[in-house]
N, C-alpha and C. Protein backbone atom coordinates (compact mmCIF):
# COMPACT_ATOMS: atom_id res chain seq x y z
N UNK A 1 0.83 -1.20 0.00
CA UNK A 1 0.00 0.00 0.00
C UNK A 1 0.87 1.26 0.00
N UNK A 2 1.81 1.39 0.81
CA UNK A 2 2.71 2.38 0.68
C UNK A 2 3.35 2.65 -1.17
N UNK A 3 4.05 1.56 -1.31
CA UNK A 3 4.25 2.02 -3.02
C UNK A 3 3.18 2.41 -3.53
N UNK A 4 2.16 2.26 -3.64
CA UNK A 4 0.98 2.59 -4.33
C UNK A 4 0.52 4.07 -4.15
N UNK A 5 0.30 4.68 -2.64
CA UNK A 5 0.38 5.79 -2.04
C UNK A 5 1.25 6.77 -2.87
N UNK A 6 3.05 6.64 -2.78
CA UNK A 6 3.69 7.28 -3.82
C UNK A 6 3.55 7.12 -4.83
N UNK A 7 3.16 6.14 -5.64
CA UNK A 7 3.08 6.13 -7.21
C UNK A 7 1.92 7.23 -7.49
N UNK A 8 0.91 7.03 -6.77
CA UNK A 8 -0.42 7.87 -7.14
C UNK A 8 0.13 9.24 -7.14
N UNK A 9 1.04 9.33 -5.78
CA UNK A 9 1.26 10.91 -5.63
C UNK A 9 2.48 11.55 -6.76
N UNK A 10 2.91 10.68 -7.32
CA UNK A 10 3.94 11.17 -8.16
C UNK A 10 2.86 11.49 -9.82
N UNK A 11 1.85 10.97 -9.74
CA UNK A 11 1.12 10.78 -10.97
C UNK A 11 0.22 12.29 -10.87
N UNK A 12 0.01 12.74 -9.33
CA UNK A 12 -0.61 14.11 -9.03
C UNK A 12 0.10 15.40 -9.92
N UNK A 13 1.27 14.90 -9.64
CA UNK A 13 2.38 16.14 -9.64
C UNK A 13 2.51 16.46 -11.38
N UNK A 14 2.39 15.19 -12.18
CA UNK A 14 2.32 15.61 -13.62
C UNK A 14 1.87 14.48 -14.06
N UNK A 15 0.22 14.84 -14.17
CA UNK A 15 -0.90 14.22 -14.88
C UNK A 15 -0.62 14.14 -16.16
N UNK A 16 -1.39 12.25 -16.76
CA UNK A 16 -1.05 12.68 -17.97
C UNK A 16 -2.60 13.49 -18.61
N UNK A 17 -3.20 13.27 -17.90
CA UNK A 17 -4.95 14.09 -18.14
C UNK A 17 -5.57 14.61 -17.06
N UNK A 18 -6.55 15.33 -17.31
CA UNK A 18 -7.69 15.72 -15.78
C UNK A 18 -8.12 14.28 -15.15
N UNK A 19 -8.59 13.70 -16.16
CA UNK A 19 -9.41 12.52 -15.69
C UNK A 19 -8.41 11.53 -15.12
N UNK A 20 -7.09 10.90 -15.50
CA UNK A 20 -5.88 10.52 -14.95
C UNK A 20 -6.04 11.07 -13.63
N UNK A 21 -5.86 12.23 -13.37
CA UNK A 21 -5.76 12.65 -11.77
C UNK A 21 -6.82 12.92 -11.18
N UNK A 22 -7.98 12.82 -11.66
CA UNK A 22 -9.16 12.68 -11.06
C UNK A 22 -9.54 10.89 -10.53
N UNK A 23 -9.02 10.78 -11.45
CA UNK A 23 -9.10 8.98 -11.32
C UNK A 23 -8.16 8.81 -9.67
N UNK A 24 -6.93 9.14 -10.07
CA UNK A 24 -5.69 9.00 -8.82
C UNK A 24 -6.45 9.55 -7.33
N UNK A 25 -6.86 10.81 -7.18
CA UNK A 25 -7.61 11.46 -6.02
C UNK A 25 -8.65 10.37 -5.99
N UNK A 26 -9.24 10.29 -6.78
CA UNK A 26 -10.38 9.12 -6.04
C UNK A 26 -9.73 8.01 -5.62
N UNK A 27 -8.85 7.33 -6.07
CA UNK A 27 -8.04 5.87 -5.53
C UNK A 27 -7.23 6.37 -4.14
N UNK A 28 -7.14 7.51 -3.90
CA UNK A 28 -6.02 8.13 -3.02
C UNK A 28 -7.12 8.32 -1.72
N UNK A 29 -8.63 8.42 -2.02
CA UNK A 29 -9.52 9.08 -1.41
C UNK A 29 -10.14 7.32 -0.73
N UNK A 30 -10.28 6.10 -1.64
CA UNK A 30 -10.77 5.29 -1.50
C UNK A 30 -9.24 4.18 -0.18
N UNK A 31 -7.93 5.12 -0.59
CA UNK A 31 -7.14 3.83 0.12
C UNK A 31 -7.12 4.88 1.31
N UNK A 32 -7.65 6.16 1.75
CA UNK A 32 -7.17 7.34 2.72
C UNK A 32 -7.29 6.03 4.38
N UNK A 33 -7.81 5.31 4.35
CA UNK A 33 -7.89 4.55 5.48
C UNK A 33 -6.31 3.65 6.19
N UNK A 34 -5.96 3.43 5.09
CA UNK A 34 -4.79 2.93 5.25
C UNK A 34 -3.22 3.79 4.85
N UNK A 35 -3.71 4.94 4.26
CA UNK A 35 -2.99 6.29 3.95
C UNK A 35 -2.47 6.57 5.02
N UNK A 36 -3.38 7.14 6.05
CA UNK A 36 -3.13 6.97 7.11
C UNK A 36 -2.19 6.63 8.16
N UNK A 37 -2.11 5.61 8.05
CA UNK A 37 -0.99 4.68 8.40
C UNK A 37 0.48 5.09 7.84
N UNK A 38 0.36 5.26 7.13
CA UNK A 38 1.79 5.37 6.62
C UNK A 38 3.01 6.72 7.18
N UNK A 39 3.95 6.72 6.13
CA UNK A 39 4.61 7.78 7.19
C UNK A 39 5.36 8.64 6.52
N UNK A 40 5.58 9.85 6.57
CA UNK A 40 6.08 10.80 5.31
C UNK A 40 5.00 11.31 4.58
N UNK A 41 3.91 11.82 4.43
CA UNK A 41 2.70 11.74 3.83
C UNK A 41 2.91 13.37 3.86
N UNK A 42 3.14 14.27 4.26
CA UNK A 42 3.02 15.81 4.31
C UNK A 42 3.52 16.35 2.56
N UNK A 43 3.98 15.92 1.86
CA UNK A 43 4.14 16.47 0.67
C UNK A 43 2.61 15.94 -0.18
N UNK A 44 2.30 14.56 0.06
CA UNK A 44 0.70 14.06 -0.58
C UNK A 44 -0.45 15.07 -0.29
N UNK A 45 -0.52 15.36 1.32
CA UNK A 45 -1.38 16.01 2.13
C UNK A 45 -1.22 17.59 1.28
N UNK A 46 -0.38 18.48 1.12
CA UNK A 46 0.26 19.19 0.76
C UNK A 46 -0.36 19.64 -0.66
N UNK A 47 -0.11 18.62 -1.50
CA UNK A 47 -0.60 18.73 -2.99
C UNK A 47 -2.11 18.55 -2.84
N UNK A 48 -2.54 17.75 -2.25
CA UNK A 48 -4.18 17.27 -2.22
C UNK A 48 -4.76 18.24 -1.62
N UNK A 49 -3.90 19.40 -1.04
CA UNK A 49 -5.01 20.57 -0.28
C UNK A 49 -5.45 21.57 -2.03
N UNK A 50 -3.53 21.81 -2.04
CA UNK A 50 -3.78 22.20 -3.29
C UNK A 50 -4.16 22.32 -4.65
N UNK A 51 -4.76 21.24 -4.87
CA UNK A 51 -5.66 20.44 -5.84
C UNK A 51 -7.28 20.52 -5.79
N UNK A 52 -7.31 20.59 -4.29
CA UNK A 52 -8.72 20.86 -3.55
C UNK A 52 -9.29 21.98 -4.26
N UNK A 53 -7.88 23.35 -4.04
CA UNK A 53 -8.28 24.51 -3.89
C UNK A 53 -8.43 25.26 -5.17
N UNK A 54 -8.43 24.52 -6.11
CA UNK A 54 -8.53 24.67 -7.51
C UNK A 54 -9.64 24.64 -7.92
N UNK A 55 -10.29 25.67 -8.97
CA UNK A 55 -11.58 25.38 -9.59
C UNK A 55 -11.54 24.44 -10.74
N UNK A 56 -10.87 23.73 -11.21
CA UNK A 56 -10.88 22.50 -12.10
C UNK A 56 -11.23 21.54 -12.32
N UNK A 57 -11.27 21.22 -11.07
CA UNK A 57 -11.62 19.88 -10.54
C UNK A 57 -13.26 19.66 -10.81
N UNK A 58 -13.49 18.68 -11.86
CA UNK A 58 -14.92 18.33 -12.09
C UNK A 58 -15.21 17.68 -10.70
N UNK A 59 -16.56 17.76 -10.46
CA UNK A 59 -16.98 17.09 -8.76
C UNK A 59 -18.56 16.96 -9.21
């Protein structure tokens, strides 16, 4: 789960589409239980505020 965690978050940082990283935030949103857990997470947390705070984001 941890590799997976970074792979997603490296896929945030340069999408190859909207829907690509819309896809990733939802898988990122669906594993957040076990996200959690893990350790080093403040750069994920970090980008995902700032992603939040974007009007782009279809919802």
């Amino acid at each position: 789960s941890k590799n997976s965690v970074h792979i997603l978050e490296k896929q945030l940082y340069q999408p190859i589409s909207l829907r690509v990283q819309q896809n990733c935030l939802q898988i990122l949103r669906n594993l957040s239980d076990q996200a959690v857990k893990l350790e080093n997470l403040d750069s994920l947390i970090q980008l995902l505020i700032e992603l939040l705070q974007t009007n782009d984001l279809i919802t």
